[in-house]
N, C-alpha and C. Protein backbone atom coordinates (compact mmCIF):
# COMPACT_ATOMS: atom_id res chain seq x y z
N UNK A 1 3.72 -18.36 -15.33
CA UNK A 1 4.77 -17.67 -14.58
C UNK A 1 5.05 -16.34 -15.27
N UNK A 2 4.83 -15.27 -14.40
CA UNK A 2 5.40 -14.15 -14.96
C UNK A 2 6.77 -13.60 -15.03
N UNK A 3 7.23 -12.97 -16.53
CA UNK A 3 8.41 -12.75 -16.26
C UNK A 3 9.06 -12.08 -15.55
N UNK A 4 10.09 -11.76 -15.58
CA UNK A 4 10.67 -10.43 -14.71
C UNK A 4 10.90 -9.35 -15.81
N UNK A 5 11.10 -9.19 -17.51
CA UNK A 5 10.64 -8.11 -17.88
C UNK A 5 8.87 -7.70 -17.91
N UNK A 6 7.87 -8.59 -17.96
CA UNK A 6 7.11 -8.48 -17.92
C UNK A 6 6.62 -7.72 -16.23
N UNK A 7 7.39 -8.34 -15.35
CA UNK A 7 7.18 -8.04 -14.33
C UNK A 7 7.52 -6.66 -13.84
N UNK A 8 9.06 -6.29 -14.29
CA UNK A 8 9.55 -4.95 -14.60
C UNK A 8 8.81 -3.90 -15.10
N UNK A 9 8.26 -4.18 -16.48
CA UNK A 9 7.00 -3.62 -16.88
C UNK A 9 5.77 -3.01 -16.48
N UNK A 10 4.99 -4.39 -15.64
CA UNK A 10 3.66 -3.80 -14.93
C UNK A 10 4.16 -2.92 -13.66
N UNK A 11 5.37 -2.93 -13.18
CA UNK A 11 5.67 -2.12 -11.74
C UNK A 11 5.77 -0.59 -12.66
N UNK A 12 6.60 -0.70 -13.56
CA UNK A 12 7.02 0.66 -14.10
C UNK A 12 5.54 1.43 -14.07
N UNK A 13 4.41 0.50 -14.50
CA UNK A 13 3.64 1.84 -15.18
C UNK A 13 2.55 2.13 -14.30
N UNK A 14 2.76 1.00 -12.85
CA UNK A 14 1.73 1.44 -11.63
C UNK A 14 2.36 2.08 -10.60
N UNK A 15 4.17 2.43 -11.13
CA UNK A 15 4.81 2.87 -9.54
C UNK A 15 4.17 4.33 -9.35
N UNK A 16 4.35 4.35 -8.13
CA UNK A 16 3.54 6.08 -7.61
C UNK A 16 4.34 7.05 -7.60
N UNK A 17 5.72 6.63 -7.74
CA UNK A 17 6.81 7.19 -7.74
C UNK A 17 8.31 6.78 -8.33
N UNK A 18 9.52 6.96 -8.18
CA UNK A 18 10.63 6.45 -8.87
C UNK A 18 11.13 4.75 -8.07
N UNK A 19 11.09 4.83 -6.82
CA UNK A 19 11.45 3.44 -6.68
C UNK A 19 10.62 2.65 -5.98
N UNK A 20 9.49 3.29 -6.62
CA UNK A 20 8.12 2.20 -6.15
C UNK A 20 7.63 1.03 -6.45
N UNK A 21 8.03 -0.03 -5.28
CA UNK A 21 7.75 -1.92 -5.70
C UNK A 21 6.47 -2.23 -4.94
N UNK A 22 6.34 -1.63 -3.54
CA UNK A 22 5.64 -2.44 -2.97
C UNK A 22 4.01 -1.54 -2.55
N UNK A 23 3.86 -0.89 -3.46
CA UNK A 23 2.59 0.40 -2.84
C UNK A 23 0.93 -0.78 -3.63
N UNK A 24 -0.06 -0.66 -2.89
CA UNK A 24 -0.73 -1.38 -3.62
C UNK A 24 -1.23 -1.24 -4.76
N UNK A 25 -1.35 -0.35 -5.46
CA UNK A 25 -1.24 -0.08 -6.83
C UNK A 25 -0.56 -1.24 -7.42
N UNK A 26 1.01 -1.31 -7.49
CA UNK A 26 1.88 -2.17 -7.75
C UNK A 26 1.65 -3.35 -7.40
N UNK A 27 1.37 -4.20 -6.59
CA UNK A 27 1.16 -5.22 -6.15
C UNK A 27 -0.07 -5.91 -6.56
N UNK A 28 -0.98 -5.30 -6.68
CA UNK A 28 -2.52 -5.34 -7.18
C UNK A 28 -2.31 -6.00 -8.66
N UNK A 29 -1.42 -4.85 -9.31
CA UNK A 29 -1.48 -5.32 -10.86
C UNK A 29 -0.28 -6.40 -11.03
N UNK A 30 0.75 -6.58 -10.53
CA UNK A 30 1.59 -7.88 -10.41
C UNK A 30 0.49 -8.63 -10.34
N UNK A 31 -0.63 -8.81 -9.04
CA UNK A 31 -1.19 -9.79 -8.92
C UNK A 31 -2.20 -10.30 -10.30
N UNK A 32 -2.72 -9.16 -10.78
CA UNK A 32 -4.24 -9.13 -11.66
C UNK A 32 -2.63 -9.85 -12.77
N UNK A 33 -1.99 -9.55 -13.57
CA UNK A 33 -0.99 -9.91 -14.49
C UNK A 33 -0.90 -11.40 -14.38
N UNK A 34 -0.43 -12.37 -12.93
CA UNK A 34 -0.49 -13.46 -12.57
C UNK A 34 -1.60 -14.08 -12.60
N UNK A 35 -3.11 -13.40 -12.39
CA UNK A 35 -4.53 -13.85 -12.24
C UNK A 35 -4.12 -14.27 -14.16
N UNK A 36 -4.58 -13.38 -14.62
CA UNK A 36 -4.64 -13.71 -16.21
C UNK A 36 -3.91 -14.74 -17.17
N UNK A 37 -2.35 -14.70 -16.80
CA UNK A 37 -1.63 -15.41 -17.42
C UNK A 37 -2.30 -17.06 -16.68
N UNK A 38 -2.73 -17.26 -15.44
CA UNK A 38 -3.09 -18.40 -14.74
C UNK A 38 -4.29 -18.71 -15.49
N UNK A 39 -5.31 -17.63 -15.86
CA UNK A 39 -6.65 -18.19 -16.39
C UNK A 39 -6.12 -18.62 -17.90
N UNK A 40 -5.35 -17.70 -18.59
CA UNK A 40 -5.12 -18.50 -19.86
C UNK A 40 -4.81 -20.04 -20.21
N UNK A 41 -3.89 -19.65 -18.59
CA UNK A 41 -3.25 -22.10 -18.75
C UNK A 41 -4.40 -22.77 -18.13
N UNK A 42 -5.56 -21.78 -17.72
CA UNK A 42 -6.64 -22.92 -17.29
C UNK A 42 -7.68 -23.52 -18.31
N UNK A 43 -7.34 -22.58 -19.73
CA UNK A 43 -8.39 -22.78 -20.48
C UNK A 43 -7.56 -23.66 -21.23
N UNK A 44 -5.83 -23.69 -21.58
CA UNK A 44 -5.17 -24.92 -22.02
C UNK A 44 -5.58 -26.04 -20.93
N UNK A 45 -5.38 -25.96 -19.69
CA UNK A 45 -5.39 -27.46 -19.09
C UNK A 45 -6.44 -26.93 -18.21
N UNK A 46 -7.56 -27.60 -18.40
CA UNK A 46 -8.87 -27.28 -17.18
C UNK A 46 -8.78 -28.27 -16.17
N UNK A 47 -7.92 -29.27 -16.28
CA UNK A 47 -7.96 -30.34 -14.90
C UNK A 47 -7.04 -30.28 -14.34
N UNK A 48 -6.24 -28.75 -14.06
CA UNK A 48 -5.12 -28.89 -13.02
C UNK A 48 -5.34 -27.90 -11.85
N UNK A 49 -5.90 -28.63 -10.85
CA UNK A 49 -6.52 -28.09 -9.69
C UNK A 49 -5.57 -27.17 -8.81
N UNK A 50 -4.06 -27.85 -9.05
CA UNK A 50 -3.65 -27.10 -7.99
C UNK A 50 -3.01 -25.55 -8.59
N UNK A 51 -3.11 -25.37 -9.93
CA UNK A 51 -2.86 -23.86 -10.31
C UNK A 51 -4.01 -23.32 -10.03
N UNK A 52 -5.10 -23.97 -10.04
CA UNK A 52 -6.53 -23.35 -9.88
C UNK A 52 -6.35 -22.85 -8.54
N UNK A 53 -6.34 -23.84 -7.50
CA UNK A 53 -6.13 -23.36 -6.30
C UNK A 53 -5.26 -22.01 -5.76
N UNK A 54 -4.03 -21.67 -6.52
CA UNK A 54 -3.15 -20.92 -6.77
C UNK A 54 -4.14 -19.59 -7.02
N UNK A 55 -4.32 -19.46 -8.21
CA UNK A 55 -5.49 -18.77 -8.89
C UNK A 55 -6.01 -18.19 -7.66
N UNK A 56 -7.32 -19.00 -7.35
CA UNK A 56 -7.90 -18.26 -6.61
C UNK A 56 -7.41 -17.66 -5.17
N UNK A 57 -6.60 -18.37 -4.73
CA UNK A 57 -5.78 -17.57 -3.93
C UNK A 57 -5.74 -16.41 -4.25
N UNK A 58 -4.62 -16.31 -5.37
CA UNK A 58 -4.29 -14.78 -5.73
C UNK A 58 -5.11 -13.84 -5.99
N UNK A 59 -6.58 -14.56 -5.81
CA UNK A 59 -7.78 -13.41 -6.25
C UNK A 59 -7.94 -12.76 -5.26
N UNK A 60 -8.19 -13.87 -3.94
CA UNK A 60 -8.60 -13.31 -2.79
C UNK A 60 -7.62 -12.25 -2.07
N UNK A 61 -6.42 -12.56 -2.50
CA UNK A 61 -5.01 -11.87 -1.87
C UNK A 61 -5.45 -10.31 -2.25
N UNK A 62 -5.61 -10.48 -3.93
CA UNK A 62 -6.15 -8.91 -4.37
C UNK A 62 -7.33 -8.57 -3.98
N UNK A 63 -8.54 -9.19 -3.67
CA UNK A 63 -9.99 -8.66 -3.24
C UNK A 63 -9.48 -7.47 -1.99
N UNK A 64 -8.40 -8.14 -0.96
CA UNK A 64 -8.48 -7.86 0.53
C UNK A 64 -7.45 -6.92 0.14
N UNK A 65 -6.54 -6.81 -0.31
CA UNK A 65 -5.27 -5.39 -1.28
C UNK A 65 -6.57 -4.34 -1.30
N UNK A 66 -7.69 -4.46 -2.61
CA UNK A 66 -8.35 -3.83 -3.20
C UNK A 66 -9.46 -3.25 -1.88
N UNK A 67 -9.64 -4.27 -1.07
CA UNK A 67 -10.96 -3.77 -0.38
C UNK A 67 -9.82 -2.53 0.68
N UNK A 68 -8.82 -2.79 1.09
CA UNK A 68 -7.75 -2.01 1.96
C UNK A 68 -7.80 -0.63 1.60
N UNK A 69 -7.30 -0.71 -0.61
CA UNK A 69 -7.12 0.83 -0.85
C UNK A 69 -8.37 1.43 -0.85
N UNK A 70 -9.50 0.75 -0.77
CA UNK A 70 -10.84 1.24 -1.01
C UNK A 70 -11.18 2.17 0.26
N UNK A 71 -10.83 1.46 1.37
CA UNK A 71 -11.07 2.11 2.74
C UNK A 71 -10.07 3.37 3.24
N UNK A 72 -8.81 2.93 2.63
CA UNK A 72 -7.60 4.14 2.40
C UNK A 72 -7.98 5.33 1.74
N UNK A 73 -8.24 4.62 0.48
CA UNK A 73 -8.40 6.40 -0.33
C UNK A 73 -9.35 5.33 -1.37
N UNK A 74 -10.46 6.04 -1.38
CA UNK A 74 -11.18 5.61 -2.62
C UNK A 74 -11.17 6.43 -3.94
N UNK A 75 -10.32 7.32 -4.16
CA UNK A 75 -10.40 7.84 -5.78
C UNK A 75 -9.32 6.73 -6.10
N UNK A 76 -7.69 6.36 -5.76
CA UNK A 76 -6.80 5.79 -6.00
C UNK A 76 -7.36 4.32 -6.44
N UNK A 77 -8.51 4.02 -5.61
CA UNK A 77 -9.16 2.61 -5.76
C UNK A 77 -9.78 2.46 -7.09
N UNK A 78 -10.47 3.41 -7.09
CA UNK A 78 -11.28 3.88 -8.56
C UNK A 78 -10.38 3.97 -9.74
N UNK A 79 -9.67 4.75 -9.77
CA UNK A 79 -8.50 4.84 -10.53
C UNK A 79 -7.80 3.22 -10.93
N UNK A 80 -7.59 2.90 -10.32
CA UNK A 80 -6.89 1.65 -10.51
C UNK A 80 -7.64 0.07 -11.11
N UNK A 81 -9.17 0.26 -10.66
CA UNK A 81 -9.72 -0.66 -11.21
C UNK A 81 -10.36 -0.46 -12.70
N UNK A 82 -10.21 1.29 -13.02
CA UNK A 82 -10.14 1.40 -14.14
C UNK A 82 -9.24 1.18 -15.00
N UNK A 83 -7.91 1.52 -14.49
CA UNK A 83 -6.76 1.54 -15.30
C UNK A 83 -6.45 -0.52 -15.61
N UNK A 84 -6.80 -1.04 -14.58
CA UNK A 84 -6.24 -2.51 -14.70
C UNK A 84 -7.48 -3.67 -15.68
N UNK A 85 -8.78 -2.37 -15.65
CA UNK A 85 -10.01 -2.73 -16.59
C UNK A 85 -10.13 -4.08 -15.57
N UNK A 86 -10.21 -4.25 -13.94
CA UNK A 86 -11.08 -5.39 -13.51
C UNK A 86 -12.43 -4.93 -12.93
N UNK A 87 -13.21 -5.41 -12.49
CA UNK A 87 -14.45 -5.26 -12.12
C UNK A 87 -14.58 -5.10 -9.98
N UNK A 88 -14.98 -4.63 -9.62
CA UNK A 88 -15.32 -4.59 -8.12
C UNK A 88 -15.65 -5.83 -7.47
């Protein structure tokens, strides 16, 4: 579970602007933040299917975010999968 300073955090440093929550930038890395902290409790508990399930949800949620800004604006896309260091 992510926190809400933690959460506070990743918005601050992807907003596009001053009261930016919901731009996909922001949302992308909330999500990638939740992907990670989820893979860490998978490598504590590998037999709990339904965070797994969770998990990959949230991957696919970001694939279809990511494939969106890609078709929107692809430097912003670029930009962002550098800055969040995930892969295409």
């Amino acid at each position: 579970m992510i926190t809400k300073e933690k959460k506070t955090e990743v918005i601050g440093s992807n907003a596009t602007h001053a009261n930016d929550t919901g731009s996909p930038e922001v949302q992308v890395a909330i999500w990638t933040e939740r992907i990670r902290e989820l893979t860490e409790h998978l490598k504590q508990h590998p037999n709990d299917d339904h965070s797994r399930l969770g998990m990959y949800q949230l991957v696919g949620k970001r694939r279809r975010m990511l494939d969106y800004l890609a078709k929107k604006d692809i430097e912003r896309y670029r930009a962002l999968i550098a800055k969040l260091g995930i892969r295409k």
